[in-house]
Structures are given as structure tokens and as C-alpha cells.
C-alpha atoms as a PDB file:
ATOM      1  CA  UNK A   1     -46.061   9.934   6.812  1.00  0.00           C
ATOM      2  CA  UNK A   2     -44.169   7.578   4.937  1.00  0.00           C
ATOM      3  CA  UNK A   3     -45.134   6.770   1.329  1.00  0.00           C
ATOM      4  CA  UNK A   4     -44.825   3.220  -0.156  1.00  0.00           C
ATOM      5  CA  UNK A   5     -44.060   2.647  -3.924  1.00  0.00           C
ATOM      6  CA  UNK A   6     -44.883  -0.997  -5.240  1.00  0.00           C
ATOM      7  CA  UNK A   7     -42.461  -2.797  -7.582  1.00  0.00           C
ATOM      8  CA  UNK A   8     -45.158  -1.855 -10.709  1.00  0.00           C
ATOM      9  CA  UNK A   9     -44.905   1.825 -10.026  1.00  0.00           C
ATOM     10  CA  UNK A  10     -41.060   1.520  -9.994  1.00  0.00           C
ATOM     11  CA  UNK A  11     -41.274  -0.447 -13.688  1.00  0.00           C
ATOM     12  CA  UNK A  12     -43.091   2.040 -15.278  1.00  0.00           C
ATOM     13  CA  UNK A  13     -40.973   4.540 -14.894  1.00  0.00           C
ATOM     14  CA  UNK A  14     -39.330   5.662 -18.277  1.00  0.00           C
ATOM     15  CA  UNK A  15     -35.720   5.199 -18.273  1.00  0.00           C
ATOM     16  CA  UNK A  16     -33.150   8.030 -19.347  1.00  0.00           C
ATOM     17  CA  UNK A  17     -32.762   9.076 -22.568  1.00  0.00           C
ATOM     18  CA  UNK A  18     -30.128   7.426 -24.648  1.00  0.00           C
ATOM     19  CA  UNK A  19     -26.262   9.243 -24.891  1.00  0.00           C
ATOM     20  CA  UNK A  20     -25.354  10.130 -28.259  1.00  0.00           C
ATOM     21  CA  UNK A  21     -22.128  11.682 -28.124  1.00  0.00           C
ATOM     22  CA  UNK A  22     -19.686  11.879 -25.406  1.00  0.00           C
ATOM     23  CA  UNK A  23     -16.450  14.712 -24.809  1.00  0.00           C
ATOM     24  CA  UNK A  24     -13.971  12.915 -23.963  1.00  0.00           C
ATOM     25  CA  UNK A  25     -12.015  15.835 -22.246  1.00  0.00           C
ATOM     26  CA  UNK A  26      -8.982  13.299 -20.771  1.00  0.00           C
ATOM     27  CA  UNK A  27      -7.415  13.286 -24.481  1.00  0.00           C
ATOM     28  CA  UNK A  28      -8.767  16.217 -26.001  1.00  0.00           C
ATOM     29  CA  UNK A  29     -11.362  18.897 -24.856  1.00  0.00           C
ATOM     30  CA  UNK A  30     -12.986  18.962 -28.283  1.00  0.00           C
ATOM     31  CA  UNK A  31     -12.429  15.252 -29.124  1.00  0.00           C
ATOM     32  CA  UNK A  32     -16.316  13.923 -29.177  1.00  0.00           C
ATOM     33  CA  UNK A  33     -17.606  10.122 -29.797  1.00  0.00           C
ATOM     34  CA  UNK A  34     -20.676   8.872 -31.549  1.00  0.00           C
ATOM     35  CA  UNK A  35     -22.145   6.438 -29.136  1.00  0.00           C
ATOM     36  CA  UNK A  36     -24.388   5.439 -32.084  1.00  0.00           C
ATOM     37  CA  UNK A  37     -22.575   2.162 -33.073  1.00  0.00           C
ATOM     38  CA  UNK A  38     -20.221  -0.066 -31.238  1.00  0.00           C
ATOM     39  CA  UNK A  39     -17.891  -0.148 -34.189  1.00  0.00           C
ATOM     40  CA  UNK A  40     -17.008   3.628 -33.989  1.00  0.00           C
ATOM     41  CA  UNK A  41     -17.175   3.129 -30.149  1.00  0.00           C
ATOM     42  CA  UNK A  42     -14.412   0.467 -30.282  1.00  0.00           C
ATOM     43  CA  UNK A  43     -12.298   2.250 -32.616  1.00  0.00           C
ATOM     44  CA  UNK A  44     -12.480   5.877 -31.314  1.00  0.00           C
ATOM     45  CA  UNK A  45     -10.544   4.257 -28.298  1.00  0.00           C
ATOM     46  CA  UNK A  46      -8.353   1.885 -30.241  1.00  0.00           C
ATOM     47  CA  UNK A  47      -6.795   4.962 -32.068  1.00  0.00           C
ATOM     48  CA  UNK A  48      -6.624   6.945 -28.777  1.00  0.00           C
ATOM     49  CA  UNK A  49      -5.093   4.165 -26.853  1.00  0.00           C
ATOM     50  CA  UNK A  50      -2.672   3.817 -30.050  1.00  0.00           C
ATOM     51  CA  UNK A  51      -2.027   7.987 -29.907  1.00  0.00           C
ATOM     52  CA  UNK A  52      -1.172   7.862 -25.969  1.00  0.00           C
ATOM     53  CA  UNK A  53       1.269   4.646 -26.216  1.00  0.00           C
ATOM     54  CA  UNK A  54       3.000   7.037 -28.493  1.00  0.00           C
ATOM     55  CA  UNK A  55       3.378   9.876 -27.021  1.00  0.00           C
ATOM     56  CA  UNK A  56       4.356   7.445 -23.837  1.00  0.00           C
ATOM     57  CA  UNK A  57       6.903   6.372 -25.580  1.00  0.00           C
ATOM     58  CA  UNK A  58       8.330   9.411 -26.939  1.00  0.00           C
ATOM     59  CA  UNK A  59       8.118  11.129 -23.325  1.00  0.00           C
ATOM     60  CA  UNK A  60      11.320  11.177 -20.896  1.00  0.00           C
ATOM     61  CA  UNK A  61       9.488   9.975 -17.907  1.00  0.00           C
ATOM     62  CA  UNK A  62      10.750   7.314 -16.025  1.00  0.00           C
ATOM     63  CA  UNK A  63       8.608   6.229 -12.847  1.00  0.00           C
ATOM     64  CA  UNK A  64      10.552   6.708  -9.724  1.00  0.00           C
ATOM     65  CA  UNK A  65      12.617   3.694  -8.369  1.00  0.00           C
ATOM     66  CA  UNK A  66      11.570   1.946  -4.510  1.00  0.00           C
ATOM     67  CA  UNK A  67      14.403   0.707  -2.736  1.00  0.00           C
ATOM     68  CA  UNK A  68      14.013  -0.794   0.858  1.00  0.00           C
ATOM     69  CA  UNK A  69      17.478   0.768   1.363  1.00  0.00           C
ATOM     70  CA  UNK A  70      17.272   1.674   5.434  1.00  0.00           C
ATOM     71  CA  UNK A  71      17.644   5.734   6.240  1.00  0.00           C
ATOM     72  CA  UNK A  72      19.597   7.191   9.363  1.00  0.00           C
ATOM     73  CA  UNK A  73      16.668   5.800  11.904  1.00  0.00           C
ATOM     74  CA  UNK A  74      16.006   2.386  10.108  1.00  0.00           C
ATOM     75  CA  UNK A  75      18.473   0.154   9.690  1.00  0.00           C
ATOM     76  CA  UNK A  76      18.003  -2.463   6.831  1.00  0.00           C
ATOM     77  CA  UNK A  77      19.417  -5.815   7.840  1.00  0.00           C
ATOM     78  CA  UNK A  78      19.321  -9.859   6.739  1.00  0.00           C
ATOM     79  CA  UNK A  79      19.293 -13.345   8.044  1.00  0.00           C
ATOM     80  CA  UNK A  80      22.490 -13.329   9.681  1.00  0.00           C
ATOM     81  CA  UNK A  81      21.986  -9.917  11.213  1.00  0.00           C
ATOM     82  CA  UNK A  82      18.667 -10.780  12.708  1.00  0.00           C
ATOM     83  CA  UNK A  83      19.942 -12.849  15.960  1.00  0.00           C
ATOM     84  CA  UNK A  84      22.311 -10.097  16.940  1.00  0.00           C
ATOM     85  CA  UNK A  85      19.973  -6.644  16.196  1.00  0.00           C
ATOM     86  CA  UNK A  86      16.715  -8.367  16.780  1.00  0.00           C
ATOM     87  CA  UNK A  87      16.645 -11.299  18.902  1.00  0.00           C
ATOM     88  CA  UNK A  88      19.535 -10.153  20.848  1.00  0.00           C
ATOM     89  CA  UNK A  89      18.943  -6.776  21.540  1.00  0.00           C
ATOM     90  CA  UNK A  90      17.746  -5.517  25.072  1.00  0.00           C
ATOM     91  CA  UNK A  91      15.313  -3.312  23.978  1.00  0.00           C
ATOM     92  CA  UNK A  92      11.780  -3.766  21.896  1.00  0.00           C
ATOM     93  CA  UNK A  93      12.387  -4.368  18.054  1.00  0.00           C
ATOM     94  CA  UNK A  94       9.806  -3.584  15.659  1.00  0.00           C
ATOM     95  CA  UNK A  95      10.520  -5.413  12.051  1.00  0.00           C
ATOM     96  CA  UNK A  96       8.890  -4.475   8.950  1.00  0.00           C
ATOM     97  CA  UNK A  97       9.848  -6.704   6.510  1.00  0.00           C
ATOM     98  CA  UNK A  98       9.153  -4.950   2.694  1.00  0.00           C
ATOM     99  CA  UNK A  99       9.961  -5.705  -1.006  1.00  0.00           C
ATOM    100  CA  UNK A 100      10.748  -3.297  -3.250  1.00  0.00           C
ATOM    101  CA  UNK A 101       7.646  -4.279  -5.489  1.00  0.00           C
ATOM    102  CA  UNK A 102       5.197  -3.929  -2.753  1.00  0.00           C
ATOM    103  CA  UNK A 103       2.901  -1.015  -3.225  1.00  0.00           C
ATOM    104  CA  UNK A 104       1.408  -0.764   0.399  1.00  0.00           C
ATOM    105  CA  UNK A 105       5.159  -0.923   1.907  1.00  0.00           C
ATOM    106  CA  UNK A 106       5.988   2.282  -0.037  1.00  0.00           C
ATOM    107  CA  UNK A 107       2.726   3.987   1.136  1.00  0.00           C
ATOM    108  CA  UNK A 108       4.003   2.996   4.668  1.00  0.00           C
ATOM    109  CA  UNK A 109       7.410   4.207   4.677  1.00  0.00           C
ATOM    110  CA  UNK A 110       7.552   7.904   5.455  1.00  0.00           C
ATOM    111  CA  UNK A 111       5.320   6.654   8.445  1.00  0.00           C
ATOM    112  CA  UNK A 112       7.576   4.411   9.085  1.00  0.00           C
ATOM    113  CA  UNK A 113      10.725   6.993   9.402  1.00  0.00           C
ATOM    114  CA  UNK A 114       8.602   9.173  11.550  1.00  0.00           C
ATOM    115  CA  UNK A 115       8.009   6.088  14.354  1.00  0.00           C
ATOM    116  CA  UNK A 116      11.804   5.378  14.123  1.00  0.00           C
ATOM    117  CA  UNK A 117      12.505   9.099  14.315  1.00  0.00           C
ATOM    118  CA  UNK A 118       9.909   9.441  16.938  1.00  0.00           C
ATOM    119  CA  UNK A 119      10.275   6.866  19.237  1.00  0.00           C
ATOM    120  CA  UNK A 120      14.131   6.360  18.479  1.00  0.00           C
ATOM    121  CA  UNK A 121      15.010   6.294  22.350  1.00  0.00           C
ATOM    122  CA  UNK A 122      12.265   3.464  22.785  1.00  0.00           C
ATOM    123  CA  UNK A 123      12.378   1.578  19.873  1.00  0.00           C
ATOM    124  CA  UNK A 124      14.806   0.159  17.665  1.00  0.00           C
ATOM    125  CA  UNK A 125      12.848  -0.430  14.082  1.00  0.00           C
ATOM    126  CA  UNK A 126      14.585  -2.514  11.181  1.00  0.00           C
ATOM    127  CA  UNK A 127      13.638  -3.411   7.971  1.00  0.00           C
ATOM    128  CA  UNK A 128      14.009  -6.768   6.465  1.00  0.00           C
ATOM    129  CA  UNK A 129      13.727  -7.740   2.139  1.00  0.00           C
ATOM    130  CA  UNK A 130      11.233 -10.196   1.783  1.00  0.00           C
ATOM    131  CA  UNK A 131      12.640 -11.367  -1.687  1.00  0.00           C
ATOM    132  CA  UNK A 132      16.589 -11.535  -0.136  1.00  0.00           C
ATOM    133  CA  UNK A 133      15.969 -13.628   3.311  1.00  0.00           C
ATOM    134  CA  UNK A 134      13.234 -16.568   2.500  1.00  0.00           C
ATOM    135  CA  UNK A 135      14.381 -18.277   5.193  1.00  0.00           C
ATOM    136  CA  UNK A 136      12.830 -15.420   7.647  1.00  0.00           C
ATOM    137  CA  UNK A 137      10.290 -14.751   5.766  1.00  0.00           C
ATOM    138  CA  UNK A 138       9.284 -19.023   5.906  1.00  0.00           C
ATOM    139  CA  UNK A 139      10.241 -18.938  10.083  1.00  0.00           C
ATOM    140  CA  UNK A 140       8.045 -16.249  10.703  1.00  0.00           C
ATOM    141  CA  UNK A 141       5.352 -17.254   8.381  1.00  0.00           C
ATOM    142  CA  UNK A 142       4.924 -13.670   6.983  1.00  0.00           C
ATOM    143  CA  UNK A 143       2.482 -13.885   4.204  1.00  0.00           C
ATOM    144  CA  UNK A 144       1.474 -10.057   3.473  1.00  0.00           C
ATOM    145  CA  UNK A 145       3.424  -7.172   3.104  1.00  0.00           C
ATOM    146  CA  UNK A 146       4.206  -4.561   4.764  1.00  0.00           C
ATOM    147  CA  UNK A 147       4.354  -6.514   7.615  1.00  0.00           C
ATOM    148  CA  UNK A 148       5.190  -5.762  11.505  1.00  0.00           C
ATOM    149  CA  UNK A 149       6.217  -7.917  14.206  1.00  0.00           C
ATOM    150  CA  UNK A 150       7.357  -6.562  17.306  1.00  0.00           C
ATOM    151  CA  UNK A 151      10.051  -8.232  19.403  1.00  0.00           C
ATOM    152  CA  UNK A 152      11.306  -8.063  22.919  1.00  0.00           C
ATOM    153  CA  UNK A 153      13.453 -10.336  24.959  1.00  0.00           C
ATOM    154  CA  UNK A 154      14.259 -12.405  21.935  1.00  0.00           C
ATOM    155  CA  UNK A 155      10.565 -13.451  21.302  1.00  0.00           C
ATOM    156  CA  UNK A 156       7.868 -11.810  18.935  1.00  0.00           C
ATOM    157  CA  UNK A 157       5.459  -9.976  21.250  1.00  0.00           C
ATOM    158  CA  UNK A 158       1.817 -11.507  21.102  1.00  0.00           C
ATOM    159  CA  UNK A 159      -0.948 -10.305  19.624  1.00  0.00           C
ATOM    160  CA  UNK A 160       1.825  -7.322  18.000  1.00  0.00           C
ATOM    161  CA  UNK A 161       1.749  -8.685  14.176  1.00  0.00           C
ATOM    162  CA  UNK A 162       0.160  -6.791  11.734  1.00  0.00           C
ATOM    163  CA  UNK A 163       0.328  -6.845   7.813  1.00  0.00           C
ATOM    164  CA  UNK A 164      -1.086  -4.078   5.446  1.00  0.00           C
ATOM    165  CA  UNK A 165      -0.590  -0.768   4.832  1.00  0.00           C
ATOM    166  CA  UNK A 166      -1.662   1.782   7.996  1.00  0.00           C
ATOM    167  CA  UNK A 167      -1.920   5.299   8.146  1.00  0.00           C
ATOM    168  CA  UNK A 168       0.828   6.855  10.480  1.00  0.00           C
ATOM    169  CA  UNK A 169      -2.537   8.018  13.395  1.00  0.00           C
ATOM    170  CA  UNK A 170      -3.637   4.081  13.575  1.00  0.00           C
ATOM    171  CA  UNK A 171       0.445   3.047  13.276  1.00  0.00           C
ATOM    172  CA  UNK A 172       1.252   5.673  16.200  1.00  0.00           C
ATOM    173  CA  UNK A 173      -1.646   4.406  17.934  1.00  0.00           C
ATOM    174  CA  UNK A 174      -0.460   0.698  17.365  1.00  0.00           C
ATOM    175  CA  UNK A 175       2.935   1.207  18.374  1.00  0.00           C
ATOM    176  CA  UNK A 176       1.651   3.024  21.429  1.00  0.00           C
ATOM    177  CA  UNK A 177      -0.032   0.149  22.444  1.00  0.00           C
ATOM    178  CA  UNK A 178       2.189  -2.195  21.750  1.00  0.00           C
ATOM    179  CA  UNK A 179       4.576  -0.286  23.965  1.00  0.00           C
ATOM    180  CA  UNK A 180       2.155  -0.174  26.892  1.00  0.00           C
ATOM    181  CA  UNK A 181       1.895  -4.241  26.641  1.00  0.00           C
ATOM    182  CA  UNK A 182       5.694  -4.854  26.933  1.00  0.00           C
ATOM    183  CA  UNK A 183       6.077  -2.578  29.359  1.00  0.00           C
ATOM    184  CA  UNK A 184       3.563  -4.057  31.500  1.00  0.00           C
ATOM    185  CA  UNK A 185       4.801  -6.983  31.257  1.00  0.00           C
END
């Protein structure tokens, strides 16, 4: 039997008690904060956020570098390569064009050298800078990155451009399928 509970039995419930203090184990595990005024709230994580920009800056980390640069199985090519590798070729062409800001086209690339590893005798897959060939980028009216497009015979395949990152099951399963359609046709 179900049991119904009207909006005034819902309001007088008591809410939770108040937090007084906090551990804030991400800087320190004994490092504690007074909730009890917004002034020592504010400045608690003023001083911390000073403390970590420090040691930041003292550290020797540097963040790893993305480069579009193309591996054995992906070539990396520009406007005046694209009418000979991609419009020109006699087999299916799947472009991903990439910049070496975008966050989603790094996510995307190990799946990416798998598909060119794994379908290598199918397939030809390129990549293409976003930043270095505008005109390409304007022709083809790419406006998210990563982005695929796959061409055969000279013309992009319908229905076969997709933009986002993709995990390397759904871009398997798209390429399958994508595969299927051209050979069909």
C-alpha cells in the first residue's frame, strides 16, 4: 500500500544540523575550517589557493604537449594534399580533422590509431589541422571537433559525418556501418 505525504508534512520536517568545521583532507589531513563566519571561510581558501600556486610554481611539471602529428597508420595531410589522398583515391577515406587545442580530439586518438590499424586494408584514415587549412574547414562546413567525414568516389558519404568525441565500441560500430553503406552501394 502506498503511503502519501502532503506538502505540510514535508515542511515540518527539521532540517540538518548546521556544519561547524570541515577537514579539508585535499591540502592537508589535519587542516580543519571554522564554518562559523564567512570571513574565515573566505580566507582559509585564499591562503590555500595562495600555498598551492606556490608550490605549482616551484614544481617541474610541465603538462604533456598534443600534436596532430599523423603516426605510421594516419597520415596527416593539408589543402593541397586533400584532392590527391582524399578525393582522388579509389578506396573509402575517413577524415578527422583535429586541432591541437581540442580536448575531445585527444580523447579520440588512440581510437583513432586502432581503426587505421584495424581496418588499414579497408580504409585509408587521414587527419586534417583545423587551425592550418580554413579553407577546408569553411568547404566542408565543419563546426565541431573531432570531426569525421567519410569519403568515397570523390564525394563525402551521406549521412557518415559525425563530430564529438566517441568511444572506440560506438566508433568501431560507426565505421562498421559506414562500411556496410558504401559497399552496398
Amino acid at each position: 500500500m502506498d503511503t502519501v505525504v502532503s506538502n505540510s508534512a514535508l515542511l515540518s520536517i527539521p532540517p540538518f544540523p548546521p556544519v561547524r568545521s570541515v577537514t579539508c583532507s585535499s591540502y592537508s589531513p589535519t587542516t580543519s575550517l571554522n564554518l562559523s563566519s564567512k570571513k574565515h571561510f573566505s580566507s582559509f581558501f585564499y591562503t590555500q589557493k595562495k600555498q598551492v600556486g606556490r608550490q605549482h610554481r616551484s614544481s617541474s611539471f610541465t603538462a604533456p604537449k598534443f600534436s596532430i602529428a599523423a603516426s605510421a597508420a594516419i597520415q596527416e595531410i593539408n589543402e593541397t594534399q586533400f584532392q590527391d589522398s582524399v578525393l582522388n583515391s579509389d578506396r573509402p577515406v575517413l577524415v578527422e580533422f583535429v586541432a591541437n587545442w581540442c580536448g575531445p580530439c585527444r580523447l579520440i586518438s588512440p581510437a583513432m590509431e586502432w581503426i587505421a590499424q584495424e581496418y588499414k586494408d579497408r580504409l585509408t584514415v587521414v587527419k586534417i589541422d583545423h587551425d592550418a587549412n580554413p579553407r577546408l574547414i569553411e568547404e566542408y562546413k565543419v563546426y565541431g571537433l573531432p570531426a569525421l567525414i567519410l569519403f568515397k568516389n570523390g564525394q563525402e558519404v551521406p549521412e557518415s559525418r559525425r563530430e564529438g568525441a566517441i568511444t572506440k565500441v560506438k566508433l568501431k560500430e560507426y565505421v562498421d556501418a559506414l562500411l556496410e553503406s558504401v559497399s552496398v552501394a
